[in-house]
PDB file of N, CA and C in Angstrom:
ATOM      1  N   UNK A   1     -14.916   2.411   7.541  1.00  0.00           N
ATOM      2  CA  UNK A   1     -13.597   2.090   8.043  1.00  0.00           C
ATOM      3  C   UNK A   1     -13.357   0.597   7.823  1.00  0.00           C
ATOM      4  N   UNK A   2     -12.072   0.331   7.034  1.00  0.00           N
ATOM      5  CA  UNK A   2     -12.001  -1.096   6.816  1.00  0.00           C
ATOM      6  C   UNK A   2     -10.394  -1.696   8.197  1.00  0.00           C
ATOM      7  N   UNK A   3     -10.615  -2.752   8.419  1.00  0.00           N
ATOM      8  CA  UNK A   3      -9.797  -3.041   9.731  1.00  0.00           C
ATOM      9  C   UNK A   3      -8.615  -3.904   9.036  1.00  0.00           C
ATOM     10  N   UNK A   4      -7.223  -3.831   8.789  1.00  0.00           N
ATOM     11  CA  UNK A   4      -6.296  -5.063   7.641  1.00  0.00           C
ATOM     12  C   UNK A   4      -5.504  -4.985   8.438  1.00  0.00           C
ATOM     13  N   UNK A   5      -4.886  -6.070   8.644  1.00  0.00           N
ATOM     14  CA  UNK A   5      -3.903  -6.680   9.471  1.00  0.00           C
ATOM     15  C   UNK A   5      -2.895  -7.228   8.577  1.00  0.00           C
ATOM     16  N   UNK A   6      -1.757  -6.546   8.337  1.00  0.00           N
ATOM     17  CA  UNK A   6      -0.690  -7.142   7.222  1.00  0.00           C
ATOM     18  C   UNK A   6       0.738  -7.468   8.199  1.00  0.00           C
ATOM     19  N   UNK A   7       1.244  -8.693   7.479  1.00  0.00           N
ATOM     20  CA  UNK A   7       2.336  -9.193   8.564  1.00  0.00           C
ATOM     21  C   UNK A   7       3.994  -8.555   7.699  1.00  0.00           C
ATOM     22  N   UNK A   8       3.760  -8.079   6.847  1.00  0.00           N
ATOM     23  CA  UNK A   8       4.817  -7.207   6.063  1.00  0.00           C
ATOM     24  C   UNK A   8       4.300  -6.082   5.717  1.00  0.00           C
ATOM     25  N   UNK A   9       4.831  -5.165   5.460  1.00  0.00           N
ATOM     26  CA  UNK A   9       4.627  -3.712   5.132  1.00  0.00           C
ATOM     27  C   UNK A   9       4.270  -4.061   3.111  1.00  0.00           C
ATOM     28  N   UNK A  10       3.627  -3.502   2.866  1.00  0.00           N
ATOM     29  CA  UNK A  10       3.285  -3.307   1.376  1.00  0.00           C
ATOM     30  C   UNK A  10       2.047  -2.845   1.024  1.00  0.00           C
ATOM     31  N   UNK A  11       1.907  -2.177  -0.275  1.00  0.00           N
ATOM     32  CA  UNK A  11       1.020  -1.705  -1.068  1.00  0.00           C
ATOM     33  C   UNK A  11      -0.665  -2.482  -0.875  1.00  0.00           C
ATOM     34  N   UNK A  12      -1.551  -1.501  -0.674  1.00  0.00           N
ATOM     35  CA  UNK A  12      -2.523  -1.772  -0.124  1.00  0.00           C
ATOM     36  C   UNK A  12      -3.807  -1.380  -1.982  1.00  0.00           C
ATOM     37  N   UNK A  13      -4.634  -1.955  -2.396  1.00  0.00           N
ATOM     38  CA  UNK A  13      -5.356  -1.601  -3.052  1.00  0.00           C
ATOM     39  C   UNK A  13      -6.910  -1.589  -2.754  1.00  0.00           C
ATOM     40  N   UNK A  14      -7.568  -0.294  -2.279  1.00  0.00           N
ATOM     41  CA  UNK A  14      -8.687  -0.710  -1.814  1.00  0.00           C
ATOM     42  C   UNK A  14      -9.892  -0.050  -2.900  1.00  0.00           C
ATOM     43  N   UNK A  15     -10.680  -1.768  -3.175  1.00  0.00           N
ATOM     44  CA  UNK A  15     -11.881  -0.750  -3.878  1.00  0.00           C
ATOM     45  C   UNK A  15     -13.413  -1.171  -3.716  1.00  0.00           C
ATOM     46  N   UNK A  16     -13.924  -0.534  -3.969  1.00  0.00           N
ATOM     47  CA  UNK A  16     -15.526  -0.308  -3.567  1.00  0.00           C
ATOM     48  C   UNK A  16     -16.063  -0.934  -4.899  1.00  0.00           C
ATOM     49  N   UNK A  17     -17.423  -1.792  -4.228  1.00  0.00           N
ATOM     50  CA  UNK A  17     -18.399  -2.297  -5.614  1.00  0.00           C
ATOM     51  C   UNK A  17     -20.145  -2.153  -4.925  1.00  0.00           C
ATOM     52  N   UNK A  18     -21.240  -1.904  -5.820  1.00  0.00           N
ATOM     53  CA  UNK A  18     -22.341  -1.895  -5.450  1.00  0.00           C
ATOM     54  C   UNK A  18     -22.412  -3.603  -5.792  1.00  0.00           C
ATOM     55  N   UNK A  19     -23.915  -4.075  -5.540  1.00  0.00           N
ATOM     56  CA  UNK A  19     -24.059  -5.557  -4.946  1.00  0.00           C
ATOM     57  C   UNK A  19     -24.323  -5.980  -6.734  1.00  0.00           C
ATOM     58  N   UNK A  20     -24.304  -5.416  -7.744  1.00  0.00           N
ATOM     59  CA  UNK A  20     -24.423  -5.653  -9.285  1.00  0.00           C
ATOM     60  C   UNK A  20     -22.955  -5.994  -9.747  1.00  0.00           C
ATOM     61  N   UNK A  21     -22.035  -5.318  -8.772  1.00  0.00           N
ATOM     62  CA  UNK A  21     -20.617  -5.855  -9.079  1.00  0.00           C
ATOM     63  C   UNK A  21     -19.586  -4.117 -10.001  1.00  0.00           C
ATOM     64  N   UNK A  22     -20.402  -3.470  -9.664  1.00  0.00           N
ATOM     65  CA  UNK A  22     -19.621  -1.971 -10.979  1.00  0.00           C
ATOM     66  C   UNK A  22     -19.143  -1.459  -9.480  1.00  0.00           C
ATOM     67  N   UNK A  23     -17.886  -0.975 -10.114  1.00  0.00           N
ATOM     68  CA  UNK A  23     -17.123  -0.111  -8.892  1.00  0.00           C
ATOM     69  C   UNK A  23     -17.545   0.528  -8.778  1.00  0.00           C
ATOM     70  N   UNK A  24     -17.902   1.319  -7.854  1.00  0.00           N
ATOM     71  CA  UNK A  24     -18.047   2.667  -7.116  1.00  0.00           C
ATOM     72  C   UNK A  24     -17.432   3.935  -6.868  1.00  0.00           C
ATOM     73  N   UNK A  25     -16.253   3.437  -6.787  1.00  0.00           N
ATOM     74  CA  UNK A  25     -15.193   4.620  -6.539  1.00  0.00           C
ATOM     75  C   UNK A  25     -14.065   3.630  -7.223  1.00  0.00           C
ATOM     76  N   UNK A  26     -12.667   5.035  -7.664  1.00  0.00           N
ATOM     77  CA  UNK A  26     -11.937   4.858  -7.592  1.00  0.00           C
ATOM     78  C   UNK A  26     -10.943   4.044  -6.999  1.00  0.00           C
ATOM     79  N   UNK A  27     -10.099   3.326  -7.406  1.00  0.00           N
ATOM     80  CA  UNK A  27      -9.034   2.202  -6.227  1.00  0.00           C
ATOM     81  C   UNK A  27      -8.380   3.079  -5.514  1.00  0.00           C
ATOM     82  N   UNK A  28      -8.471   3.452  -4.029  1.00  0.00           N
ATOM     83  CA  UNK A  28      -7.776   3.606  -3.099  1.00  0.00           C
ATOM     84  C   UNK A  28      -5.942   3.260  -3.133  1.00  0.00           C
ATOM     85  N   UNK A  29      -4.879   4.265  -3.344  1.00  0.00           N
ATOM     86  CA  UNK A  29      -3.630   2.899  -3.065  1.00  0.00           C
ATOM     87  C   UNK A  29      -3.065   4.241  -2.111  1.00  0.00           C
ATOM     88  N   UNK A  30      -2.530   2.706  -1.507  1.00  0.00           N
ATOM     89  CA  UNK A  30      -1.582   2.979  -0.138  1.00  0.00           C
ATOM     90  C   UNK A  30      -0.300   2.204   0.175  1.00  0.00           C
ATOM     91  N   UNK A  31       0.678   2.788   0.601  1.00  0.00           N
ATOM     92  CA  UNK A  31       1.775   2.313   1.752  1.00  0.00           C
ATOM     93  C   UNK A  31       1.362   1.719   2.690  1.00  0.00           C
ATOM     94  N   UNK A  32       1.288   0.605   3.573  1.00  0.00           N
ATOM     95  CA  UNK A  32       1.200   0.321   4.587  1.00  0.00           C
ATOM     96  C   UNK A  32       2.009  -0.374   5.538  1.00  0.00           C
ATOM     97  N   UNK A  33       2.405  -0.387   6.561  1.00  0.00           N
ATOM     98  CA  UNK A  33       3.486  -0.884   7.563  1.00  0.00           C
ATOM     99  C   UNK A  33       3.025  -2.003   8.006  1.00  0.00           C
ATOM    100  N   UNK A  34       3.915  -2.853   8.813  1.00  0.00           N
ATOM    101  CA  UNK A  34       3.127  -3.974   9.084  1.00  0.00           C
ATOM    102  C   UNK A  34       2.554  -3.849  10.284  1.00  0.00           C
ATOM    103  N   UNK A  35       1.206  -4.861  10.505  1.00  0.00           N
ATOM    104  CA  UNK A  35       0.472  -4.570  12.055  1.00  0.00           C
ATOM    105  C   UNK A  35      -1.082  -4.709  11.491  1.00  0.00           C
ATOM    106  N   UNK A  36      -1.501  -4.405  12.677  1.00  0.00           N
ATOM    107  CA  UNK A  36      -3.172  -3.681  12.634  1.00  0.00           C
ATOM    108  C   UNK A  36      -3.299  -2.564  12.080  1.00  0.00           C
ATOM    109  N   UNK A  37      -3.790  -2.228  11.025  1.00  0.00           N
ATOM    110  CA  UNK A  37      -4.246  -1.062  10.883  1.00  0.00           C
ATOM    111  C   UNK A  37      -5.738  -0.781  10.284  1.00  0.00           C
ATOM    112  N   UNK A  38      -6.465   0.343  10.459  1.00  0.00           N
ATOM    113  CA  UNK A  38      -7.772   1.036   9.857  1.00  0.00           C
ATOM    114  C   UNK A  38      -7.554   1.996   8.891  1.00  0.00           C
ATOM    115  N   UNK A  39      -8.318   1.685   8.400  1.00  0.00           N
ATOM    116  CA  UNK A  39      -8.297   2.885   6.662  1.00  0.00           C
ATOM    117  C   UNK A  39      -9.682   3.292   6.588  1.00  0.00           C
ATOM    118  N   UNK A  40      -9.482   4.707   6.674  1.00  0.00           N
ATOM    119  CA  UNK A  40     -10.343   5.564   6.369  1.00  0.00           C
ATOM    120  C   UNK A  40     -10.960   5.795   5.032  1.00  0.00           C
ATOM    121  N   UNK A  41     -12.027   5.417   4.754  1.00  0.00           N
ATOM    122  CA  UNK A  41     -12.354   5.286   3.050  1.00  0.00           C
ATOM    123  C   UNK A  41     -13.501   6.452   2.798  1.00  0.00           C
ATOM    124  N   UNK A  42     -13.161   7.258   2.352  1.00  0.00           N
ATOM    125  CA  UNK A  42     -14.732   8.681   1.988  1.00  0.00           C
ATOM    126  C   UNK A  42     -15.376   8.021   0.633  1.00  0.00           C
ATOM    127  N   UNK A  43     -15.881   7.219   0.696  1.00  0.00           N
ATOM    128  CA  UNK A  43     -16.701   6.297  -0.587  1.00  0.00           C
ATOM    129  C   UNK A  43     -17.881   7.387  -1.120  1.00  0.00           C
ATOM    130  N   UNK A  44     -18.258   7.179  -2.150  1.00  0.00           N
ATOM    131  CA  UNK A  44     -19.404   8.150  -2.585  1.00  0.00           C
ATOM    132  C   UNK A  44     -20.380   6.679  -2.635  1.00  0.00           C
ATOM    133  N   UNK A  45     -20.994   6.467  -1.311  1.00  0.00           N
ATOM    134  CA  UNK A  45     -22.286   5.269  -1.162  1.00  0.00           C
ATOM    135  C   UNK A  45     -23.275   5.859  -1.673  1.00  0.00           C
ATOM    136  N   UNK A  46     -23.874   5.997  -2.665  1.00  0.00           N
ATOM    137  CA  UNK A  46     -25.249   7.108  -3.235  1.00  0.00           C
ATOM    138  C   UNK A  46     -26.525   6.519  -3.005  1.00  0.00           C
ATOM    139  N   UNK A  47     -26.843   5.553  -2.330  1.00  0.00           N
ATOM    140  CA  UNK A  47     -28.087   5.095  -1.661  1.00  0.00           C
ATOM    141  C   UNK A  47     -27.853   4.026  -1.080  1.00  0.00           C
ATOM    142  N   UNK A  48     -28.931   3.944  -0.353  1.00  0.00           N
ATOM    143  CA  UNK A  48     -28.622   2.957   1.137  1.00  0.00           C
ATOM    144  C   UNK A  48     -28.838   1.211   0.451  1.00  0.00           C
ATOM    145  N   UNK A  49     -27.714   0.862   0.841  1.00  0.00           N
ATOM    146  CA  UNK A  49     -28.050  -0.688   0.456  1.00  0.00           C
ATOM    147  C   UNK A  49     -26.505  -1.660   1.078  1.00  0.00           C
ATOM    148  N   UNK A  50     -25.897  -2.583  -0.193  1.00  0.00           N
ATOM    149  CA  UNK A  50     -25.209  -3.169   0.395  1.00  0.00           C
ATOM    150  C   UNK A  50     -24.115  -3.223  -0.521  1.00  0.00           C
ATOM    151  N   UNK A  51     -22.722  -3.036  -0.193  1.00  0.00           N
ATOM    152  CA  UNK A  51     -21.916  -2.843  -0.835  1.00  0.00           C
ATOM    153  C   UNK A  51     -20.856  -3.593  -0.363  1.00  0.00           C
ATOM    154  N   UNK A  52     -19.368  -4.193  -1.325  1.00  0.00           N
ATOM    155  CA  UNK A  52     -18.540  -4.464  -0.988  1.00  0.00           C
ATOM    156  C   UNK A  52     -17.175  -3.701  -1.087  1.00  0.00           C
ATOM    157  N   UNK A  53     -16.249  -3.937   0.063  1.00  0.00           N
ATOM    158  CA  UNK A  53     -14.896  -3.292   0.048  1.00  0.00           C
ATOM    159  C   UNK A  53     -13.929  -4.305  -0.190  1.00  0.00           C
ATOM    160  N   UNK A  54     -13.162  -4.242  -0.973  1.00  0.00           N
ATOM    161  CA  UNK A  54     -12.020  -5.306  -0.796  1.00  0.00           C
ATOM    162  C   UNK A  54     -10.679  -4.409  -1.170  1.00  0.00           C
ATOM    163  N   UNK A  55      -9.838  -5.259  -0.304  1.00  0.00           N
ATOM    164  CA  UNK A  55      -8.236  -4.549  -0.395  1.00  0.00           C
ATOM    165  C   UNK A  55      -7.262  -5.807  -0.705  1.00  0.00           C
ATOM    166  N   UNK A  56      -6.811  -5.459  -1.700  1.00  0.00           N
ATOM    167  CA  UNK A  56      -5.828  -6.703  -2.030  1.00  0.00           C
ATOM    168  C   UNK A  56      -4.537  -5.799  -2.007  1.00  0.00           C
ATOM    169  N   UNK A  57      -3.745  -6.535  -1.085  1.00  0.00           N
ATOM    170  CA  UNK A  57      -1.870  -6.106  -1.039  1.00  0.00           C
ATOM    171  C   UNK A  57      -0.877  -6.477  -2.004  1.00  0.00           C
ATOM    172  N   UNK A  58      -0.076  -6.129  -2.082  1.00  0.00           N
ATOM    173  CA  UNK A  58       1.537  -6.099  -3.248  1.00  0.00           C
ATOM    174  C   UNK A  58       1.386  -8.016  -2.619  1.00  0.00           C
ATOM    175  N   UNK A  59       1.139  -8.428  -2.267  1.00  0.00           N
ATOM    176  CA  UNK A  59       1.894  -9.985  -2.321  1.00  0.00           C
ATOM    177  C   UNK A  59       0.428 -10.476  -2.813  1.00  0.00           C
ATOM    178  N   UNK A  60      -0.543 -10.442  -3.041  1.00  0.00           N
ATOM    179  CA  UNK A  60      -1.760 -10.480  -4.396  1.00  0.00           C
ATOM    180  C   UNK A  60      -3.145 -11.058  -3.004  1.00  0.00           C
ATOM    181  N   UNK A  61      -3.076 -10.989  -2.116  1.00  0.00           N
ATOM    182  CA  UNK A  61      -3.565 -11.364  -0.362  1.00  0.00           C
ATOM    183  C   UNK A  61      -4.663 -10.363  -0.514  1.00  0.00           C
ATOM    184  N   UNK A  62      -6.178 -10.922  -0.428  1.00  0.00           N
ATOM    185  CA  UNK A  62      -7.533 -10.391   0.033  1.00  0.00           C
ATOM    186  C   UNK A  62      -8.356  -9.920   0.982  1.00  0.00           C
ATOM    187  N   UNK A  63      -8.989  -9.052   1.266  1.00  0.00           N
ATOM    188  CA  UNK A  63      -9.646  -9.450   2.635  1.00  0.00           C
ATOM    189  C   UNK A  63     -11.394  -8.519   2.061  1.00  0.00           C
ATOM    190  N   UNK A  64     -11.816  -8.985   2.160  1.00  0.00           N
ATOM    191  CA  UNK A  64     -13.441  -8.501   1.622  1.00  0.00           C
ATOM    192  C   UNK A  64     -14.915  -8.602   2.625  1.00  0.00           C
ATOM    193  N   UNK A  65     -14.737  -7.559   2.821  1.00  0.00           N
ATOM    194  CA  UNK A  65     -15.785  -7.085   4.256  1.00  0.00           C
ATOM    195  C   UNK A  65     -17.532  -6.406   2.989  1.00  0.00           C
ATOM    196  N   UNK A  66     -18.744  -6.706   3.967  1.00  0.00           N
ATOM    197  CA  UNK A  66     -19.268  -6.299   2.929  1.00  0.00           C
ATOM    198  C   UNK A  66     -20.020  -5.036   3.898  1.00  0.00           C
ATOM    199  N   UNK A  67     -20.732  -3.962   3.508  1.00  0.00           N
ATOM    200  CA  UNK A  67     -20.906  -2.732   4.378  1.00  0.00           C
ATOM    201  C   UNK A  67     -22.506  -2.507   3.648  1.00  0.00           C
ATOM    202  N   UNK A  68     -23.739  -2.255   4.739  1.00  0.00           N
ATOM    203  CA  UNK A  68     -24.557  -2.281   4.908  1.00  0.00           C
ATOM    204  C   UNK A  68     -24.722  -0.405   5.035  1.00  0.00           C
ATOM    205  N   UNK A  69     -25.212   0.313   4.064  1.00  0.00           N
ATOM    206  CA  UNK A  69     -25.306   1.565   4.031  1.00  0.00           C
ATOM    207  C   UNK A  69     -26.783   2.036   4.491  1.00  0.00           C
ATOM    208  N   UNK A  70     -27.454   2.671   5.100  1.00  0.00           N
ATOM    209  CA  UNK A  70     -28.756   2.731   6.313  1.00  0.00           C
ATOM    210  C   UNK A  70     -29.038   4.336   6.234  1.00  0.00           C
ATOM    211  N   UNK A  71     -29.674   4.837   5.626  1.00  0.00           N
ATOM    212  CA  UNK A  71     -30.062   6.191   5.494  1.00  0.00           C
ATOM    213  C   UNK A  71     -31.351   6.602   5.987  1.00  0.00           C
TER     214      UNK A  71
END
Protein backbone atom coordinates (compact mmCIF):
# COMPACT_ATOMS: atom_id res chain seq x y z
CA UNK A 1 0.00 0.00 0.00
CA UNK A 2 1.54 3.26 -1.10
CA UNK A 3 0.15 6.52 1.04
CA UNK A 4 0.08 10.07 -1.81
CA UNK A 5 -1.18 13.07 -0.78
CA UNK A 6 -2.01 15.25 -3.97
CA UNK A 7 -3.20 18.94 -3.54
CA UNK A 8 -5.02 18.79 -7.15
CA UNK A 9 -6.76 15.96 -8.59
CA UNK A 10 -4.58 14.30 -11.53
CA UNK A 11 -3.14 11.32 -13.16
CA UNK A 12 -1.22 9.15 -10.91
CA UNK A 13 1.72 6.78 -12.48
CA UNK A 14 2.77 4.08 -10.24
CA UNK A 15 5.71 1.74 -10.84
CA UNK A 16 7.63 -0.95 -9.23
CA UNK A 17 11.61 -1.63 -9.56
CA UNK A 18 13.81 -4.51 -7.95
CA UNK A 19 17.06 -2.87 -6.11
CA UNK A 20 19.17 -3.58 -9.86
CA UNK A 21 16.77 -0.89 -11.12
CA UNK A 22 14.43 -3.35 -13.97
CA UNK A 23 10.76 -2.82 -13.43
CA UNK A 24 8.82 -5.26 -12.02
CA UNK A 25 5.49 -4.75 -12.99
CA UNK A 26 3.69 -2.91 -15.26
CA UNK A 27 2.96 1.14 -14.64
CA UNK A 28 -0.06 1.32 -12.59
CA UNK A 29 -2.28 4.59 -14.04
CA UNK A 30 -4.87 6.25 -12.22
CA UNK A 31 -7.38 9.19 -11.70
CA UNK A 32 -6.92 10.64 -8.54
CA UNK A 33 -8.86 13.42 -6.51
CA UNK A 34 -7.28 15.66 -4.40
CA UNK A 35 -6.43 14.72 -0.58
CA UNK A 36 -4.90 11.73 1.19
CA UNK A 37 -5.17 8.86 -0.48
CA UNK A 38 -3.82 4.85 -0.43
CA UNK A 39 -3.34 2.74 -3.47
CA UNK A 40 -3.62 -0.64 -3.45
CA UNK A 41 -0.76 -2.17 -5.60
CA UNK A 42 -0.98 -6.39 -6.29
CA UNK A 43 2.90 -6.25 -7.38
CA UNK A 44 4.28 -9.65 -8.48
CA UNK A 45 7.38 -9.24 -5.52
CA UNK A 46 8.97 -12.82 -6.58
CA UNK A 47 11.43 -13.00 -3.67
CA UNK A 48 11.98 -11.42 -0.52
CA UNK A 49 14.24 -8.43 -0.65
CA UNK A 50 14.03 -4.73 -1.32
CA UNK A 51 12.22 -2.95 -3.78
CA UNK A 52 11.16 0.46 -4.92
CA UNK A 53 7.63 2.13 -5.64
CA UNK A 54 7.43 5.41 -7.12
CA UNK A 55 4.35 7.40 -8.39
CA UNK A 56 4.87 10.38 -10.38
CA UNK A 57 1.53 12.67 -11.14
CA UNK A 58 0.26 14.64 -14.46
CA UNK A 59 2.15 17.87 -13.01
CA UNK A 60 5.68 15.57 -13.35
CA UNK A 61 5.72 15.53 -8.85
CA UNK A 62 7.48 12.24 -7.13
CA UNK A 63 7.14 10.48 -4.15
CA UNK A 64 9.39 7.14 -3.77
CA UNK A 65 8.88 4.88 -0.76
CA UNK A 66 11.17 1.83 -0.75
CA UNK A 67 9.32 -1.71 0.50
CA UNK A 68 11.16 -4.39 2.31
CA UNK A 69 9.53 -7.84 1.06
CA UNK A 70 10.04 -10.70 4.23
CA UNK A 71 9.00 -14.22 3.33
Amino acid sequence: MLSIELPVATGVRIEAFDVSGRRIAEPLLRSMSAGRTSVSCNLPFESPGMYVLRAITGRGESVTRRVVVVR
